[in-house]
C-alpha atoms as a PDB file:
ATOM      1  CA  UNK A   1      79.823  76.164  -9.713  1.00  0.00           C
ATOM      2  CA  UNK A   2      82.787  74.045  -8.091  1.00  0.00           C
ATOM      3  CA  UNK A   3      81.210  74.531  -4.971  1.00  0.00           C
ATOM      4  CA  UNK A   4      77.632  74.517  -5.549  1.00  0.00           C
ATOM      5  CA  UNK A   5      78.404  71.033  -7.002  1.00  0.00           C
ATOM      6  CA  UNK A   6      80.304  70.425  -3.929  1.00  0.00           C
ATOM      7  CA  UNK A   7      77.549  70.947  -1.408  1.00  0.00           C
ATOM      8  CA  UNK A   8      74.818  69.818  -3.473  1.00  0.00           C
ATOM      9  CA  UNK A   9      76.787  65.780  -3.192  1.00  0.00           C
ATOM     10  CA  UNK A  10      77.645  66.905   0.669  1.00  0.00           C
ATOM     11  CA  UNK A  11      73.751  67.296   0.964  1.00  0.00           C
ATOM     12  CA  UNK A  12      72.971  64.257  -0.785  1.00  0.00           C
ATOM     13  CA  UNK A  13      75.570  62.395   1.261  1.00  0.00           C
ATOM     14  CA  UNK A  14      74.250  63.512   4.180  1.00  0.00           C
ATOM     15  CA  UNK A  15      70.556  62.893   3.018  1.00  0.00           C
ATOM     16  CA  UNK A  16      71.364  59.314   2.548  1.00  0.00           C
ATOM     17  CA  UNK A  17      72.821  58.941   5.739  1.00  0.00           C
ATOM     18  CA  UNK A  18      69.793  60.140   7.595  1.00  0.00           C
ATOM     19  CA  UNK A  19      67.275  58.127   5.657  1.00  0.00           C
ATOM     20  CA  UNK A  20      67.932  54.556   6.605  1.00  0.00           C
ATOM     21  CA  UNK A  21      65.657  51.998   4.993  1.00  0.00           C
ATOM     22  CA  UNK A  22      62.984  50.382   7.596  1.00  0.00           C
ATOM     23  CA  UNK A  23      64.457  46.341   8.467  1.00  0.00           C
ATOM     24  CA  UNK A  24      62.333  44.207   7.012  1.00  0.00           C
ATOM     25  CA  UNK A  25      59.653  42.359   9.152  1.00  0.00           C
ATOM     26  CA  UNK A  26      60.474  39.258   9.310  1.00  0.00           C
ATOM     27  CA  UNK A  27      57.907  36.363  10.017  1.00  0.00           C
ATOM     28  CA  UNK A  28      58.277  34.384  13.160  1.00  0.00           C
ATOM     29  CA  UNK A  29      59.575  31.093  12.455  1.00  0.00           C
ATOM     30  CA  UNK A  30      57.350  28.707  13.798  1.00  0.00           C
ATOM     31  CA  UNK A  31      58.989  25.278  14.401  1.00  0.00           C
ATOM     32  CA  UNK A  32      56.411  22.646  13.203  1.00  0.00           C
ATOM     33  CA  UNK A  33      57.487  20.041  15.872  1.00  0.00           C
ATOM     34  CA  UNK A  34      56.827  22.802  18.838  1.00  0.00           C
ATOM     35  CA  UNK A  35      53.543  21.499  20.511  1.00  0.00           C
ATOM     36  CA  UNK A  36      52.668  25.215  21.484  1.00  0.00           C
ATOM     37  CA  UNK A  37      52.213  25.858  17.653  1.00  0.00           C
ATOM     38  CA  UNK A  38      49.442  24.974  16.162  1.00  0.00           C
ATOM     39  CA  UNK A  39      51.370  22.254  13.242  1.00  0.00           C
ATOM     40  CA  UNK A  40      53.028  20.756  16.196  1.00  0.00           C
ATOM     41  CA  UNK A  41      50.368  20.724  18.032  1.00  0.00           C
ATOM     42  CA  UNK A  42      47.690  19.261  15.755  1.00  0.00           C
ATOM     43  CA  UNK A  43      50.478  16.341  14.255  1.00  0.00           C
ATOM     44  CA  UNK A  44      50.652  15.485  17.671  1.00  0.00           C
ATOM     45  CA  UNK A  45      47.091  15.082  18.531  1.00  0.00           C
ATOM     46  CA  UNK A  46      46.175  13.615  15.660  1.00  0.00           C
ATOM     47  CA  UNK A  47      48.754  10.537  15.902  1.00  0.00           C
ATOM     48  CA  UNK A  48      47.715  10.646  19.594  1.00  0.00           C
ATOM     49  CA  UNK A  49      44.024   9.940  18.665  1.00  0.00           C
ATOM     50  CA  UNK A  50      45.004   7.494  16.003  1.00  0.00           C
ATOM     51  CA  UNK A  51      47.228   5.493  18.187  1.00  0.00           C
ATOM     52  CA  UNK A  52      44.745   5.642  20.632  1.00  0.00           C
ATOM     53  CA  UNK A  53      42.337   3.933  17.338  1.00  0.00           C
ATOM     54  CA  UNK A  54      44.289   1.905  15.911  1.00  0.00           C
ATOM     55  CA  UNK A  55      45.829   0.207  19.472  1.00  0.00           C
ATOM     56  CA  UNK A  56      42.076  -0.437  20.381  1.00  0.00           C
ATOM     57  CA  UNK A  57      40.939  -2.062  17.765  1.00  0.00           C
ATOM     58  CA  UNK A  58      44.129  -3.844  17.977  1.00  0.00           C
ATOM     59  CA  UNK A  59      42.452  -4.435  21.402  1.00  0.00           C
ATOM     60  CA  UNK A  60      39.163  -5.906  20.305  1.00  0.00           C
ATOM     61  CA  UNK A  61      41.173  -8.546  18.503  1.00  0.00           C
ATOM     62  CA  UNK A  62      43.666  -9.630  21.200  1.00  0.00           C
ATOM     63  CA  UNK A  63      41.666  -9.669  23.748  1.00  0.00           C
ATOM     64  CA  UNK A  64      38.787 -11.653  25.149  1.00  0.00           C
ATOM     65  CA  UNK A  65      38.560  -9.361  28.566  1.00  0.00           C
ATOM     66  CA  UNK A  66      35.397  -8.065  28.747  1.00  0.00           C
ATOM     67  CA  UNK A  67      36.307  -4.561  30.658  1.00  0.00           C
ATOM     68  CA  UNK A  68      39.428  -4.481  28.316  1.00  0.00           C
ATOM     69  CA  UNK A  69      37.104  -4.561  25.544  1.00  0.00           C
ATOM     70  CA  UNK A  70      34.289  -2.144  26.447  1.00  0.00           C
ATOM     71  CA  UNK A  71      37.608   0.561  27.129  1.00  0.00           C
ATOM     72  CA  UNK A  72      38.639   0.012  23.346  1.00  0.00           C
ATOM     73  CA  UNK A  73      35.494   0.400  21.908  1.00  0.00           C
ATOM     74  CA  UNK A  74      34.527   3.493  24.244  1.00  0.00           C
ATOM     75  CA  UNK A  75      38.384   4.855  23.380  1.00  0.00           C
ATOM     76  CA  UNK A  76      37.971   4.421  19.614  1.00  0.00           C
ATOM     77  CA  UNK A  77      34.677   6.361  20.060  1.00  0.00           C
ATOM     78  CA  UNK A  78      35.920   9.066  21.968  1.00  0.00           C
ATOM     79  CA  UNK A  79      39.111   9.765  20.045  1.00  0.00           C
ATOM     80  CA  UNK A  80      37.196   9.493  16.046  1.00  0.00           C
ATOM     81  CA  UNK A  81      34.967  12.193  17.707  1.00  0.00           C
ATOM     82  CA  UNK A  82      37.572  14.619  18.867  1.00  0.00           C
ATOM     83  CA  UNK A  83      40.064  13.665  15.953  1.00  0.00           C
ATOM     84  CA  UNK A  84      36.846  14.683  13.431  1.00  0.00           C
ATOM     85  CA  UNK A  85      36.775  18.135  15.600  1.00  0.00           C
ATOM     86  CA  UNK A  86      40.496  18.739  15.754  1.00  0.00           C
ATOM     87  CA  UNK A  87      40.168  18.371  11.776  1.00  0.00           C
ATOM     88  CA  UNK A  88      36.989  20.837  11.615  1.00  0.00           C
ATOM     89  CA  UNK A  89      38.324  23.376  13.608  1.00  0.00           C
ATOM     90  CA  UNK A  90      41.669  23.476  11.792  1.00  0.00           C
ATOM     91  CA  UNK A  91      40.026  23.973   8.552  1.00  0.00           C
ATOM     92  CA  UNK A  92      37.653  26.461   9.780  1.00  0.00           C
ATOM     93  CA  UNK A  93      40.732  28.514  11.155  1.00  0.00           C
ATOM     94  CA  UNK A  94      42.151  28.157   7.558  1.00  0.00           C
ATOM     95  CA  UNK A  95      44.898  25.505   8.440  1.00  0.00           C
ATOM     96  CA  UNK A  96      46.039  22.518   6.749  1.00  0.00           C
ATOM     97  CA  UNK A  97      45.250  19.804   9.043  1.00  0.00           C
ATOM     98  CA  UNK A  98      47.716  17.519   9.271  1.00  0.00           C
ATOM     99  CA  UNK A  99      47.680  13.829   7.325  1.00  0.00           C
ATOM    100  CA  UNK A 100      46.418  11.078   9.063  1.00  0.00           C
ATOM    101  CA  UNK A 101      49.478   9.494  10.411  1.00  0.00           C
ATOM    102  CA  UNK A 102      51.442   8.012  13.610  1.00  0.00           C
ATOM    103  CA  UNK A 103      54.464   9.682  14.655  1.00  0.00           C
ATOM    104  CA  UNK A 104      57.714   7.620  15.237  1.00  0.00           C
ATOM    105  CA  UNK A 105      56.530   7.368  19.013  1.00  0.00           C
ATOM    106  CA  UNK A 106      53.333   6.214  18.620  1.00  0.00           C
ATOM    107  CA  UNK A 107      54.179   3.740  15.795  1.00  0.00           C
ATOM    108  CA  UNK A 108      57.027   2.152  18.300  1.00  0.00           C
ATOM    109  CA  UNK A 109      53.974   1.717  21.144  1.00  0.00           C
ATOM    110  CA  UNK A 110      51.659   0.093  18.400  1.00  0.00           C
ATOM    111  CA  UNK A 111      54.690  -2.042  17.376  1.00  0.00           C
ATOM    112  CA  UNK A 112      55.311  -3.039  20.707  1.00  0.00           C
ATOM    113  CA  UNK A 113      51.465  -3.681  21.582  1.00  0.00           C
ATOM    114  CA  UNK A 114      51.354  -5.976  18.569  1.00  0.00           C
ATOM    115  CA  UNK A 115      54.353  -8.015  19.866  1.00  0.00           C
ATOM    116  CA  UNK A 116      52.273  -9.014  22.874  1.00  0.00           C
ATOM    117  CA  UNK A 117      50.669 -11.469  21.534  1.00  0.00           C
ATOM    118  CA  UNK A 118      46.763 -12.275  23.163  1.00  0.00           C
ATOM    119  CA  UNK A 119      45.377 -12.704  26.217  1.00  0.00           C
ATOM    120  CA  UNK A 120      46.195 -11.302  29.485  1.00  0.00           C
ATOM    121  CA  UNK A 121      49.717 -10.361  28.538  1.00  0.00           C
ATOM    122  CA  UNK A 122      48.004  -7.771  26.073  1.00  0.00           C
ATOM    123  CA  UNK A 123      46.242  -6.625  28.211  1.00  0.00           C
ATOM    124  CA  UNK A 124      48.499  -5.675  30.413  1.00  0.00           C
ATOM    125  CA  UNK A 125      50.469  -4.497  27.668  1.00  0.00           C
ATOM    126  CA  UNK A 126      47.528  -2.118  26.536  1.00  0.00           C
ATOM    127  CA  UNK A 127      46.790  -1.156  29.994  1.00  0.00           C
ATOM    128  CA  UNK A 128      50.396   0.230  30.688  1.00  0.00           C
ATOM    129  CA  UNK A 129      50.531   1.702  26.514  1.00  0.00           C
ATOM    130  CA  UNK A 130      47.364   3.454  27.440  1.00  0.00           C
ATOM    131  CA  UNK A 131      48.507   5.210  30.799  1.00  0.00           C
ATOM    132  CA  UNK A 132      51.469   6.418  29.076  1.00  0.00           C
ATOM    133  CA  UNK A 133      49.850   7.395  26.221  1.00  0.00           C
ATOM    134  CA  UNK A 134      47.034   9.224  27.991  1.00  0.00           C
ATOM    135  CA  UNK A 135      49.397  10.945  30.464  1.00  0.00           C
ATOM    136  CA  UNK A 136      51.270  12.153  27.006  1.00  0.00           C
ATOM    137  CA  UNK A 137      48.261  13.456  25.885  1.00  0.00           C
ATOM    138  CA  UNK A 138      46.841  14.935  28.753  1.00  0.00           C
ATOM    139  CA  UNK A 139      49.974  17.207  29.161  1.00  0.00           C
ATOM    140  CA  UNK A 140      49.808  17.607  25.270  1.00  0.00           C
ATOM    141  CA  UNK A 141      46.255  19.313  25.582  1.00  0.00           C
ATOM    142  CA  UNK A 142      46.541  21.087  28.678  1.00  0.00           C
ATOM    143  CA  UNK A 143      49.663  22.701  27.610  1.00  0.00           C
ATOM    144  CA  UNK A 144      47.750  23.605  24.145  1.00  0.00           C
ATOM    145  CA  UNK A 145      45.004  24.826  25.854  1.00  0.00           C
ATOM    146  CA  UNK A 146      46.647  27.210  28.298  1.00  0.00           C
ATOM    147  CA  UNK A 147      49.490  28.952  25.641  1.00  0.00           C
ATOM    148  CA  UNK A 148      48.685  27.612  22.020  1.00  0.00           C
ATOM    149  CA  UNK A 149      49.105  29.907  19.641  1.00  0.00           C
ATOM    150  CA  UNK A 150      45.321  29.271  17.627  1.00  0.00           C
ATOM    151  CA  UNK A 151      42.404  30.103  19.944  1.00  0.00           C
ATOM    152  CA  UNK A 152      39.928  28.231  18.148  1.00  0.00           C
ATOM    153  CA  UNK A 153      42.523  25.089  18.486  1.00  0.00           C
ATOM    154  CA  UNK A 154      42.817  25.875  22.343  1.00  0.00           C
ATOM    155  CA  UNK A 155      39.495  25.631  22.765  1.00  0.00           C
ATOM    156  CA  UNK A 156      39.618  21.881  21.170  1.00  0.00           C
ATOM    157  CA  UNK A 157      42.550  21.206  23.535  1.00  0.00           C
ATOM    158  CA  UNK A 158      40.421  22.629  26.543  1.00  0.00           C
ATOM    159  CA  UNK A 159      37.430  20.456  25.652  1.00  0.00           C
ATOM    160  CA  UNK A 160      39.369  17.436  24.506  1.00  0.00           C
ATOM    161  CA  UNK A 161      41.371  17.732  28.655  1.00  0.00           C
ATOM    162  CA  UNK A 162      38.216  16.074  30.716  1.00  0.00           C
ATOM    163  CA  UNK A 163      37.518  13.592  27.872  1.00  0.00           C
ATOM    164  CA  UNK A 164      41.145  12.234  28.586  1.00  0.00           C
ATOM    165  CA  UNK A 165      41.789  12.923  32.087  1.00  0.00           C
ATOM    166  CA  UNK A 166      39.021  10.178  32.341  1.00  0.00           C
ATOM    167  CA  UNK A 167      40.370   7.833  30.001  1.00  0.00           C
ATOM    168  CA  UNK A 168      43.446   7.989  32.100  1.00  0.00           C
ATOM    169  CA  UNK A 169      41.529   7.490  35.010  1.00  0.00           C
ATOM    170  CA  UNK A 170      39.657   4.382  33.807  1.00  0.00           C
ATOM    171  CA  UNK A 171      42.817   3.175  31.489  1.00  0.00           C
ATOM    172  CA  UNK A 172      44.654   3.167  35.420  1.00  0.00           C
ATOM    173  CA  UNK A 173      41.594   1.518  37.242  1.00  0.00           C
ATOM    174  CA  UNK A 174      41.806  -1.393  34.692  1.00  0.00           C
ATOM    175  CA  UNK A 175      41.493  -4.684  35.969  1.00  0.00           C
ATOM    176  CA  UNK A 176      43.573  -7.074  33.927  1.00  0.00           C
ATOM    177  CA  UNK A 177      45.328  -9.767  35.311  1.00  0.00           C
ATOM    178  CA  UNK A 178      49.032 -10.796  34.666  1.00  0.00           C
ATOM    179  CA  UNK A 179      49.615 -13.575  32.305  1.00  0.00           C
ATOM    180  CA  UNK A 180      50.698 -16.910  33.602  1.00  0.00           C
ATOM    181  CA  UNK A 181      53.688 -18.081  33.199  1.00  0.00           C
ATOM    182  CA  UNK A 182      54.224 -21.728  31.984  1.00  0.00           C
ATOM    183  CA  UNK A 183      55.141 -24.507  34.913  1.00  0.00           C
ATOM    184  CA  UNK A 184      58.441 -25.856  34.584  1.00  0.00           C
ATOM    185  CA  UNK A 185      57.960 -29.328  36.659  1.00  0.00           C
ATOM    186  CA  UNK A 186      61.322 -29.336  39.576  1.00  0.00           C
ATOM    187  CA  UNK A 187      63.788 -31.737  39.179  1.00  0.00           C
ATOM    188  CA  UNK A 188      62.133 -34.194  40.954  1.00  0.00           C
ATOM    189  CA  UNK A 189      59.044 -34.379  39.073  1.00  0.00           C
ATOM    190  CA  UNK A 190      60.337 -35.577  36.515  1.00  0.00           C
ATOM    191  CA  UNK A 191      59.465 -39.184  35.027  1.00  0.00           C
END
């Protein structure tokens, strides 16, 4: 009996041994600030296009330069549109889409747009905000578009790349003129 109990717990030793339980799976972590996944990606867009909003019809009231002008208005267009489809898609792929709001970056370029006061130093304020913020998002799409991890979302990001590759085009082509600076009379002009 001694030993019968003996190799019965050997076998059951020896039995638990051999069946290890499975690891669990673990989820990928995704890192919401990553631009190649989709939360990253989309709270960047998003403050992208509303930047790109908000800073023109910052642009329609500080400015009184015609071409300056029809950019903003054709800008504030373009990016509602594909901000509207970035949303659409996101909730048809059964994501949250992010709330409408600037990220630190974008806030610090609308901050520094509205220190520039009116007239041709904001527009040449908004023409060098707009390069850099179309070059930003230009990298922001294509990269999206070529290894994001939602294909319904890189197919935004694919359609959303010639839209912006000409608004950095035109934002670079920009005529604007340098503001003035005041005349300070030389020492002998004075009275």
């Amino acid at each position: 009996m001694r030993k019968l109990a003996l190799v019965l717990g050997s076998a059951i030793a020896l039995a638990g041994c051999s069946s290890t339980a499975p690891d669990p799976v673990m989820a990928p972590v995704v890192d919401p600030t990553n631009p190649l996944f989709a939360p990253g990606y989309m709270a960047m867009a998003a403050s992208g296009d509303l930047f790109e909003i908000q800073s023109s019809q910052l642009a329609l009231q500080a400015s009184a330069n015609s071409a300056v002008r029809g950019f903003a208005n054709m800008l504030i267009a373009d990016h509602t549109r594909m901000s509207q489809q970035l949303m659409a898609t996101a909730q048809s792929a059964g994501l949250a889409p992010p709330p409408p709001a600037l990220l630190p970056q974008h806030q610090a370029m609308l901050d520094q747009l509205r220190a520039a006061g009116t007239g041709p130093g904001f527009d040449m304020a908004y023409q060098q905000m707009q390069v850099a913020a179309h070059q930003q998002a230009l990298q922001l799409h294509q990269n999206y578009a070529s290894g994001g991890d939602v294909p319904a979302l890189s197919a935004v990001a694919s359609q959303a790349v010639p839209v912006i590759t000409m608004h950095l085009q035109h934002a670079q082509s920009l005529q604007v003129m340098a503001p003035v600076a005041p005349a300070t009379p030389s020492p002998g002009e004075r009275g």
